[in-house]
PDB file of N, CA and C in Angstrom:
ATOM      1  N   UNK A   1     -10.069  13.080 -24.441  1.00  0.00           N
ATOM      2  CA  UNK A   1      -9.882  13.256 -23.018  1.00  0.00           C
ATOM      3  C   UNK A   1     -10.963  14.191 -22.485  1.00  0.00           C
ATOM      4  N   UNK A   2     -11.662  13.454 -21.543  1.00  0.00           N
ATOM      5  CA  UNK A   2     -12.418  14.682 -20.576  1.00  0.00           C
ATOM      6  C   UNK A   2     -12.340  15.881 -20.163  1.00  0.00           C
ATOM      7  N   UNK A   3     -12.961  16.479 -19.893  1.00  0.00           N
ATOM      8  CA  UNK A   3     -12.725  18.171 -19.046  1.00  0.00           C
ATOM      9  C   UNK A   3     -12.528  18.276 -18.097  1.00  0.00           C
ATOM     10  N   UNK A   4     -12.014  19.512 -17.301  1.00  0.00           N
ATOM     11  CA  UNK A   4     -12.252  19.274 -15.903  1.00  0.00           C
ATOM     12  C   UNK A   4     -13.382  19.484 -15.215  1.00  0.00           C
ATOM     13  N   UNK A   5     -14.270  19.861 -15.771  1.00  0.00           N
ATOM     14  CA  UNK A   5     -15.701  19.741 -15.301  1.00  0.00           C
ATOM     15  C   UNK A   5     -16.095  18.200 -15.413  1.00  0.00           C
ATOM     16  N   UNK A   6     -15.566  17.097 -16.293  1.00  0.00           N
ATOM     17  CA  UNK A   6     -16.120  15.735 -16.588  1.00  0.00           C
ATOM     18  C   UNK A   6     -14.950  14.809 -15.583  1.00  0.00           C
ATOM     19  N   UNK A   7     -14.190  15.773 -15.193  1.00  0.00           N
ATOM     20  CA  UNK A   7     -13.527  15.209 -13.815  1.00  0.00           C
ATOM     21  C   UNK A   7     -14.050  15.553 -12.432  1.00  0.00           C
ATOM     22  N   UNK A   8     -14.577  16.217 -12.232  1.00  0.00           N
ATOM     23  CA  UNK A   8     -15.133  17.020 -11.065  1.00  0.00           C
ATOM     24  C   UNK A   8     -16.494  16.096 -11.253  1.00  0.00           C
ATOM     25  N   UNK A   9     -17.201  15.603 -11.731  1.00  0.00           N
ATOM     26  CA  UNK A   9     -18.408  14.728 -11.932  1.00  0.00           C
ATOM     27  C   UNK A   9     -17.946  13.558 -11.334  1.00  0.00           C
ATOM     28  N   UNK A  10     -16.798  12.981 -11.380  1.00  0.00           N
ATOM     29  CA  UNK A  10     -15.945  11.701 -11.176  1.00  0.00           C
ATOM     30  C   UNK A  10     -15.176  11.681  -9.955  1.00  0.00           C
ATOM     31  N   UNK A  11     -14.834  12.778  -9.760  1.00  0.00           N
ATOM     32  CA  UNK A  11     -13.948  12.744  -8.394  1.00  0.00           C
ATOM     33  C   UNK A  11     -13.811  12.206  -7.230  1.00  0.00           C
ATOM     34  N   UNK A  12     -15.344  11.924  -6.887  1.00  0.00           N
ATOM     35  CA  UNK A  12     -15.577  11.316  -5.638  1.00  0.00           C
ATOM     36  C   UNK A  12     -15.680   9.564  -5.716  1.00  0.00           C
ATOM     37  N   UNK A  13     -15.931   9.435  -7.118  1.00  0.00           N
ATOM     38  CA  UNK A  13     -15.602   7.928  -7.563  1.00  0.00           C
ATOM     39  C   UNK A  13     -14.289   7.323  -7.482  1.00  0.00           C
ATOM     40  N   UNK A  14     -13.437   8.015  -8.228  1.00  0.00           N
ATOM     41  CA  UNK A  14     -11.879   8.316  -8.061  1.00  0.00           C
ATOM     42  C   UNK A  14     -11.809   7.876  -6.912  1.00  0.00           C
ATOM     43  N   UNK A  15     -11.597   9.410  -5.997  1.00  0.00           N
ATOM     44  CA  UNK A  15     -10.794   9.151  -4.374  1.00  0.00           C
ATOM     45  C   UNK A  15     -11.339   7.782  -3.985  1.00  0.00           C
ATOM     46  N   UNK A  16     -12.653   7.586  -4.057  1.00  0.00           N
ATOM     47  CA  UNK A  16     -13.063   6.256  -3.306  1.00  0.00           C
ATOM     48  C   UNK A  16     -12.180   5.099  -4.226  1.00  0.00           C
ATOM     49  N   UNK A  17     -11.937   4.577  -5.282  1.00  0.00           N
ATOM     50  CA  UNK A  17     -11.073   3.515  -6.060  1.00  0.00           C
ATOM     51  C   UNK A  17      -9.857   3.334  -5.161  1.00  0.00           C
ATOM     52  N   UNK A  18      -9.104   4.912  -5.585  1.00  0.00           N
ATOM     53  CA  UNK A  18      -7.245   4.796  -4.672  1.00  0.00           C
ATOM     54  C   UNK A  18      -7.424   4.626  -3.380  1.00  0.00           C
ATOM     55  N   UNK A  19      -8.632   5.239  -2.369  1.00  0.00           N
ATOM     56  CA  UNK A  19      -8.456   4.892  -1.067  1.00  0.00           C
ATOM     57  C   UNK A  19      -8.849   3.541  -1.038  1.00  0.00           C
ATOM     58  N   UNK A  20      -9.619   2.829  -1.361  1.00  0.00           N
ATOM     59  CA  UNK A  20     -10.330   0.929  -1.259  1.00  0.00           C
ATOM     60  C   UNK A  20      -8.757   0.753  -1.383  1.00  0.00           C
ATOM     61  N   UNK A  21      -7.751   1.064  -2.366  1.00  0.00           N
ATOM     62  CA  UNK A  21      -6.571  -0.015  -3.078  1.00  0.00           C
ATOM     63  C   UNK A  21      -5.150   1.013  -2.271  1.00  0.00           C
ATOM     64  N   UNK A  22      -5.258   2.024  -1.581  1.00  0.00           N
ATOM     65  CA  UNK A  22      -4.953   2.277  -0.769  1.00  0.00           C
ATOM     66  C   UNK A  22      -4.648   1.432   0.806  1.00  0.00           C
ATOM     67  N   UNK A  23      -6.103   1.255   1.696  1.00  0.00           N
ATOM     68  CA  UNK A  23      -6.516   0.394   2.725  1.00  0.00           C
ATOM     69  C   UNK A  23      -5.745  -1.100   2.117  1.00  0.00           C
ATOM     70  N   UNK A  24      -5.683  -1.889   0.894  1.00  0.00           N
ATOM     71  CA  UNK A  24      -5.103  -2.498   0.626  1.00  0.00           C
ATOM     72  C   UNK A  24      -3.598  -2.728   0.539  1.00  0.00           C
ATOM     73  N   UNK A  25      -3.265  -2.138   1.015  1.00  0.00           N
ATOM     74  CA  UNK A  25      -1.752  -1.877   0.386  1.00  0.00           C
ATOM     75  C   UNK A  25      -1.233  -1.852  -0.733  1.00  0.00           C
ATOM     76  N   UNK A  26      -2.034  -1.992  -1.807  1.00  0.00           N
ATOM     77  CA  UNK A  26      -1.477  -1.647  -2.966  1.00  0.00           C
ATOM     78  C   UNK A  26      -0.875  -0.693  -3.519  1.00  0.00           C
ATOM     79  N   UNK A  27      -1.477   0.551  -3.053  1.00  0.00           N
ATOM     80  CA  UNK A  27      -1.234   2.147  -3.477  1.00  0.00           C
ATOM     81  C   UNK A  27      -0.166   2.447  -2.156  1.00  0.00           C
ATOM     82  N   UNK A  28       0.751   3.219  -2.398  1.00  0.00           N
ATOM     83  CA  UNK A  28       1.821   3.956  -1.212  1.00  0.00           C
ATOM     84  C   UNK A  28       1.322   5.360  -0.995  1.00  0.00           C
ATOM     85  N   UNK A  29       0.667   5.975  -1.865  1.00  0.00           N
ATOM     86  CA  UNK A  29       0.554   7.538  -1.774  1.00  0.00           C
ATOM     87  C   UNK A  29      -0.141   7.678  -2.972  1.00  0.00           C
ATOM     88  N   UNK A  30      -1.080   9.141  -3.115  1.00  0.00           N
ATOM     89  CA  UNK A  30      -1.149   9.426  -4.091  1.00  0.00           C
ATOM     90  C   UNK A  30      -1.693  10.712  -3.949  1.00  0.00           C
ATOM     91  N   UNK A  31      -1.888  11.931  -4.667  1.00  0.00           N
ATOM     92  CA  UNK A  31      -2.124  13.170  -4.961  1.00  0.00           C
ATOM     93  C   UNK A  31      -2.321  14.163  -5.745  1.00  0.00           C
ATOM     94  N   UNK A  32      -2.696  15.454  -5.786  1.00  0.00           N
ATOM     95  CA  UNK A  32      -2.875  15.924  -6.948  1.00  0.00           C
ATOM     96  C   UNK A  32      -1.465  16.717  -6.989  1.00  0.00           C
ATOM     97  N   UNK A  33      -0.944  16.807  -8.313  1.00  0.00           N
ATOM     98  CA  UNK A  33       0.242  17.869  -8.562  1.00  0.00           C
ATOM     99  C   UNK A  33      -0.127  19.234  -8.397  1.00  0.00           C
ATOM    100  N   UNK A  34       1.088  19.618  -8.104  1.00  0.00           N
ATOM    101  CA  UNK A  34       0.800  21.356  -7.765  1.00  0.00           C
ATOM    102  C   UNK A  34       1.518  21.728  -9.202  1.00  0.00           C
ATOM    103  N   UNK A  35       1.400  22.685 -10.029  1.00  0.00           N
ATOM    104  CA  UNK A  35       0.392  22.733 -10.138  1.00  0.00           C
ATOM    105  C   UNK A  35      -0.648  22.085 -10.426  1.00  0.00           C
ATOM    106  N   UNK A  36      -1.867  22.148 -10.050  1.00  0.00           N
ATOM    107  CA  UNK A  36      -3.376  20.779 -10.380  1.00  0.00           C
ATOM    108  C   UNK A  36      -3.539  20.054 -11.353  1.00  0.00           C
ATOM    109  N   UNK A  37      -2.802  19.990 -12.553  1.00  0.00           N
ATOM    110  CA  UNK A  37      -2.772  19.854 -13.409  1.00  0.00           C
ATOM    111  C   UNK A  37      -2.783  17.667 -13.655  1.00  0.00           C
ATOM    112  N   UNK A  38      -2.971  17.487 -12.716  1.00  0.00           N
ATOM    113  CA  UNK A  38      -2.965  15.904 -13.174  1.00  0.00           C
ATOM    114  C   UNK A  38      -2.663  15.510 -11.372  1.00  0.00           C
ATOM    115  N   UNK A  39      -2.218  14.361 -11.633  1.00  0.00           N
ATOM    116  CA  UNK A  39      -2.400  13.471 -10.353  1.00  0.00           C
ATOM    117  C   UNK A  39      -1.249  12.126 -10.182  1.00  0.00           C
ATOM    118  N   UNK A  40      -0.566  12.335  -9.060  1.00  0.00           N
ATOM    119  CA  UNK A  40       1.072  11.348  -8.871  1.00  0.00           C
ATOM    120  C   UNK A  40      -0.124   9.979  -8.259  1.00  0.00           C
ATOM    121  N   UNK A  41       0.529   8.543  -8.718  1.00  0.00           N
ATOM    122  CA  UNK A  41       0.068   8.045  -7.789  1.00  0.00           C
ATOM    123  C   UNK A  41       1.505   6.615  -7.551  1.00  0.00           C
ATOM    124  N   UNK A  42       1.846   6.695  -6.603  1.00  0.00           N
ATOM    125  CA  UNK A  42       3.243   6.087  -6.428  1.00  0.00           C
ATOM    126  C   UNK A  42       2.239   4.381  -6.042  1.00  0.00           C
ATOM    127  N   UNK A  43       2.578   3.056  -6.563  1.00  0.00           N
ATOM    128  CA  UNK A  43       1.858   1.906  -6.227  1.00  0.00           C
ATOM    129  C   UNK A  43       2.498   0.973  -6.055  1.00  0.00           C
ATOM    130  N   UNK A  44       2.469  -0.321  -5.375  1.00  0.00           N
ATOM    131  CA  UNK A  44       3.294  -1.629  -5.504  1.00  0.00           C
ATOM    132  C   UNK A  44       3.068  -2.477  -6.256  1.00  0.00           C
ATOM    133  N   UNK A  45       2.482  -1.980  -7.729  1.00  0.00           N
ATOM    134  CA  UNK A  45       1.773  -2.409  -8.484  1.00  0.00           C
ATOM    135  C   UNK A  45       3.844  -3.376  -9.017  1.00  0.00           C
ATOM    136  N   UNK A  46       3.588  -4.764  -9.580  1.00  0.00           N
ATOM    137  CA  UNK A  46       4.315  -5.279  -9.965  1.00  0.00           C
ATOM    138  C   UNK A  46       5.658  -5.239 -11.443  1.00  0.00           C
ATOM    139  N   UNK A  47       4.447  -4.717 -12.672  1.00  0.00           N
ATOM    140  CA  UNK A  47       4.701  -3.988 -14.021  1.00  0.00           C
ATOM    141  C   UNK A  47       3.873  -3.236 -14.425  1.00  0.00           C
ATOM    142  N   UNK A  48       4.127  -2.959 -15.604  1.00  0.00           N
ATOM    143  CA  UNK A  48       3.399  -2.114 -16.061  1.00  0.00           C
ATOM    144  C   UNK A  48       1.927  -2.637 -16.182  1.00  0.00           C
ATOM    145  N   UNK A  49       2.059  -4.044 -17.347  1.00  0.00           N
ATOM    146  CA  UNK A  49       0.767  -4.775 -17.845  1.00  0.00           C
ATOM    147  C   UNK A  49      -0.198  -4.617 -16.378  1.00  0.00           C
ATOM    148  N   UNK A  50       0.680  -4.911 -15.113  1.00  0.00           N
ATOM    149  CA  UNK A  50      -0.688  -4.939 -14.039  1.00  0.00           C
ATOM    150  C   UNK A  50      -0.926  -3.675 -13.940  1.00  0.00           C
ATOM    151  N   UNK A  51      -0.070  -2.759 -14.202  1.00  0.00           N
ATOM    152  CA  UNK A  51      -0.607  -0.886 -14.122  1.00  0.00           C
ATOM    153  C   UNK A  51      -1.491  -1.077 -14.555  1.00  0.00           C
ATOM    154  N   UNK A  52      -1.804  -1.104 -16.022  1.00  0.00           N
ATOM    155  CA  UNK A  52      -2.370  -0.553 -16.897  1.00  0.00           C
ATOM    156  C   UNK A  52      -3.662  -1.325 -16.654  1.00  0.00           C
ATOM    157  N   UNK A  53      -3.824  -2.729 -16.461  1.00  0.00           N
ATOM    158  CA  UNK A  53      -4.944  -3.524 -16.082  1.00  0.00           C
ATOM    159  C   UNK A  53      -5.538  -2.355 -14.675  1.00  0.00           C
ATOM    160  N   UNK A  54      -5.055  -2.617 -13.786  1.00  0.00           N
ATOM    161  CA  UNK A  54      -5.302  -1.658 -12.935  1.00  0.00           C
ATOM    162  C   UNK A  54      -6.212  -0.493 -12.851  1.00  0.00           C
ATOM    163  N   UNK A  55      -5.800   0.480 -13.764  1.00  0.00           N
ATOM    164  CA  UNK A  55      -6.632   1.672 -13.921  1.00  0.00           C
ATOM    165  C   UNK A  55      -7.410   1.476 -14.868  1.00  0.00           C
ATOM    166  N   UNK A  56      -7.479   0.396 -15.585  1.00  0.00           N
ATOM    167  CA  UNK A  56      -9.002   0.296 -16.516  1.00  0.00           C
ATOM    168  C   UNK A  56      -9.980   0.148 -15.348  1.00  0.00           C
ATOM    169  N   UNK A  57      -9.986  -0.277 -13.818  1.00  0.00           N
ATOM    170  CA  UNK A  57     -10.908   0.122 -12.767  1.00  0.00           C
ATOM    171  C   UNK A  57     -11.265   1.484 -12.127  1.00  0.00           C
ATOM    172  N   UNK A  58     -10.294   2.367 -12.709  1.00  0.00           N
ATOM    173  CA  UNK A  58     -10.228   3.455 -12.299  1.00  0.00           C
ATOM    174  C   UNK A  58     -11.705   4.507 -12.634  1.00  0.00           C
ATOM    175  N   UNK A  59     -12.850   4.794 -11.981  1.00  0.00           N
ATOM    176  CA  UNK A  59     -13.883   5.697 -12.688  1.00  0.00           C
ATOM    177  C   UNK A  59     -13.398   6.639 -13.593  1.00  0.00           C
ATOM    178  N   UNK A  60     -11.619   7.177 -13.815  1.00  0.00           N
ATOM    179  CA  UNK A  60     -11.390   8.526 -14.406  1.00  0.00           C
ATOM    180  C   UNK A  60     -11.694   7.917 -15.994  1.00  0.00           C
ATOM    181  N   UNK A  61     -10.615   6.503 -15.803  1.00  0.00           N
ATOM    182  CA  UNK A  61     -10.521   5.588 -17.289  1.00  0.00           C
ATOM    183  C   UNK A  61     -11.823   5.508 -17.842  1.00  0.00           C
ATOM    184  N   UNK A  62     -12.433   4.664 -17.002  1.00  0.00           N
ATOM    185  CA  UNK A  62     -13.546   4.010 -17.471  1.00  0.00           C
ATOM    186  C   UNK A  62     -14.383   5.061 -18.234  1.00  0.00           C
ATOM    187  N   UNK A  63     -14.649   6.194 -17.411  1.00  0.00           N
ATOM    188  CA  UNK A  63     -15.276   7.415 -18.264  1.00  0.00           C
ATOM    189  C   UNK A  63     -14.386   8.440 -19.318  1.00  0.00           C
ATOM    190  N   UNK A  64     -13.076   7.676 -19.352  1.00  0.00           N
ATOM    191  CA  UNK A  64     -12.365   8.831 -20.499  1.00  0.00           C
ATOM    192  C   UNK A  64     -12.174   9.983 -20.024  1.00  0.00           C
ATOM    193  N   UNK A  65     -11.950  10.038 -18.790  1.00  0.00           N
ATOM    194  CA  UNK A  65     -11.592  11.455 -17.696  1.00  0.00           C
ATOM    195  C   UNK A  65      -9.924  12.431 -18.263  1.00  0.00           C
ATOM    196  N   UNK A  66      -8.985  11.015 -17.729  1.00  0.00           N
ATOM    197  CA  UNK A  66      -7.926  11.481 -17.971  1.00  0.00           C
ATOM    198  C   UNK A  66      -6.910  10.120 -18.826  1.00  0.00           C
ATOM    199  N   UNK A  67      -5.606  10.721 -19.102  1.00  0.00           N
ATOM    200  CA  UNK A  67      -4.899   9.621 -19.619  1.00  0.00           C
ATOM    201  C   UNK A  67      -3.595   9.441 -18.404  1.00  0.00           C
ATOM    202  N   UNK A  68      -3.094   8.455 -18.725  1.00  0.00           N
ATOM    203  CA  UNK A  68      -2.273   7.441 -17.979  1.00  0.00           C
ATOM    204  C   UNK A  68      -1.094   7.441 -18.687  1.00  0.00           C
ATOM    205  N   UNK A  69       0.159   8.010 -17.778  1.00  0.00           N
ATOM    206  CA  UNK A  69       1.888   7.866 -17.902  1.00  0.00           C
ATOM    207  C   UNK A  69       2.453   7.432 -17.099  1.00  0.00           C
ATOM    208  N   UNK A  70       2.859   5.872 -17.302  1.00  0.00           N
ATOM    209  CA  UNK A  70       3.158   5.104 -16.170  1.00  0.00           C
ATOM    210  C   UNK A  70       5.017   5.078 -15.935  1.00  0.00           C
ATOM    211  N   UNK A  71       5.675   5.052 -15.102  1.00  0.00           N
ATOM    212  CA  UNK A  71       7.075   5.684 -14.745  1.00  0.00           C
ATOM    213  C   UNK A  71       7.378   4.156 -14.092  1.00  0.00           C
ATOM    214  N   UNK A  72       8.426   3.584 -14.690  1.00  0.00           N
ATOM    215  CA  UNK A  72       8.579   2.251 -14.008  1.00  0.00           C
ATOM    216  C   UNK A  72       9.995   2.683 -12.898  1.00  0.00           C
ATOM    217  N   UNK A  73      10.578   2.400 -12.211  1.00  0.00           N
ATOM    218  CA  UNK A  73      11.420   2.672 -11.923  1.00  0.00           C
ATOM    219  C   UNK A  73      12.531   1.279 -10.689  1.00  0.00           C
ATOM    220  N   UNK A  74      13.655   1.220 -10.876  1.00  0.00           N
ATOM    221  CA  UNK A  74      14.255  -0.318 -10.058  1.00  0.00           C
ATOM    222  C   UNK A  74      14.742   0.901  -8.876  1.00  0.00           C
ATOM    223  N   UNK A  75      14.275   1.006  -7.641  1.00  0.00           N
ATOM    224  CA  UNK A  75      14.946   1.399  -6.347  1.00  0.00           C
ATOM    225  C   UNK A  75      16.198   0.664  -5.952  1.00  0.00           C
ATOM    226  N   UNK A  76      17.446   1.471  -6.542  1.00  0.00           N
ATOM    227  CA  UNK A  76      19.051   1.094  -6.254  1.00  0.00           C
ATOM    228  C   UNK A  76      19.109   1.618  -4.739  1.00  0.00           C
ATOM    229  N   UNK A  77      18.364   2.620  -4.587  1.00  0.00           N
ATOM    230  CA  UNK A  77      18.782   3.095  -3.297  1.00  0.00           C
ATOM    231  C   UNK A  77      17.715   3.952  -2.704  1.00  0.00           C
ATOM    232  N   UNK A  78      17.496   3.490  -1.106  1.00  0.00           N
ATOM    233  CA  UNK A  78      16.568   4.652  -0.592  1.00  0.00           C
ATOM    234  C   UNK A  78      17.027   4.371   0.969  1.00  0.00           C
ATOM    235  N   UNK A  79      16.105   5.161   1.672  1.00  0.00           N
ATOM    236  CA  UNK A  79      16.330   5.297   2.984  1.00  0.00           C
ATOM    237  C   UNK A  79      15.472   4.466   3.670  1.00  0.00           C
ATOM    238  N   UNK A  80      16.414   4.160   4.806  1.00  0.00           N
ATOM    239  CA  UNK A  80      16.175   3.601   5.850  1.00  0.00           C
ATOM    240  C   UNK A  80      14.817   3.278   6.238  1.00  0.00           C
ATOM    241  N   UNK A  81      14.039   2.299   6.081  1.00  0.00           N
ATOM    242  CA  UNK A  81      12.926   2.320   7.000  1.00  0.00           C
ATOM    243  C   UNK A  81      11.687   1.901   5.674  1.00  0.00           C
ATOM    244  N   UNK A  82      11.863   2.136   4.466  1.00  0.00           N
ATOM    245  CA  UNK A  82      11.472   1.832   3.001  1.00  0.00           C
ATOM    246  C   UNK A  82      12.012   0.407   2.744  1.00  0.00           C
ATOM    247  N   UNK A  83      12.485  -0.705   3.368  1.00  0.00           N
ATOM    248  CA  UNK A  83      12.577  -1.511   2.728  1.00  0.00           C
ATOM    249  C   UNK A  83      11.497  -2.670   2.430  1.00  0.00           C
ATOM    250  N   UNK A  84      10.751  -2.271   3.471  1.00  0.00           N
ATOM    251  CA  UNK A  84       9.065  -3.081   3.255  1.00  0.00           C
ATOM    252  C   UNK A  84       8.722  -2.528   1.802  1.00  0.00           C
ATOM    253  N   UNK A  85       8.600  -1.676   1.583  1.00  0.00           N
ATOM    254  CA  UNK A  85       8.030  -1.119   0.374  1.00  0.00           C
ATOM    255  C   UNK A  85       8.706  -1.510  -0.796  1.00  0.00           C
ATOM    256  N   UNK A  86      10.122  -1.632  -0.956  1.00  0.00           N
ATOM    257  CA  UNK A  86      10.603  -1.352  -2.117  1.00  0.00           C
ATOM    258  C   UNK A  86      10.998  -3.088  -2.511  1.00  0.00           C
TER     259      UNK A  86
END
């Protein structure tokens, strides 16, 4: 795994990937954790297999920046106004 100096080289590659697939609607949100320590990115990505296909586009992947923990989850319940999304 990269450094954070070999992330900071990448960063601006990064933001530009999630915002393009962002403008797409693919991505819902995404950010860095407080503490900085890594990065949430919530997506309408379908499963996992398309996750994981997914961020092999990612500049962090491609350069061995960071690693990838993908959280599947079935929305039983949310609020009002989320049902486009979910």
């Amino acid at each position: 795994m990269g450094t954070r100096e070999d992330a900071e080289k990448h960063l601006d590659a990064h933001w530009e990937f999630l915002e393009k697939h962002y403008d797409e609607g693919k991505l819902l949100g995404y950010g860095p954790k407080v503490p900085r320590d890594g990065e949430v990115i919530i997506s309408r990505i379908n499963n996992r297999a398309e996750a994981e296909e997914f961020v092999k586009n990612d500049p962090f992947c491609i350069h061995n920046v960071s690693k990838y923990d993908f959280i599947e989850f079935f929305p039983m319940n949310y609020t009002e106004g989320l049902e486009e999304f979910m």
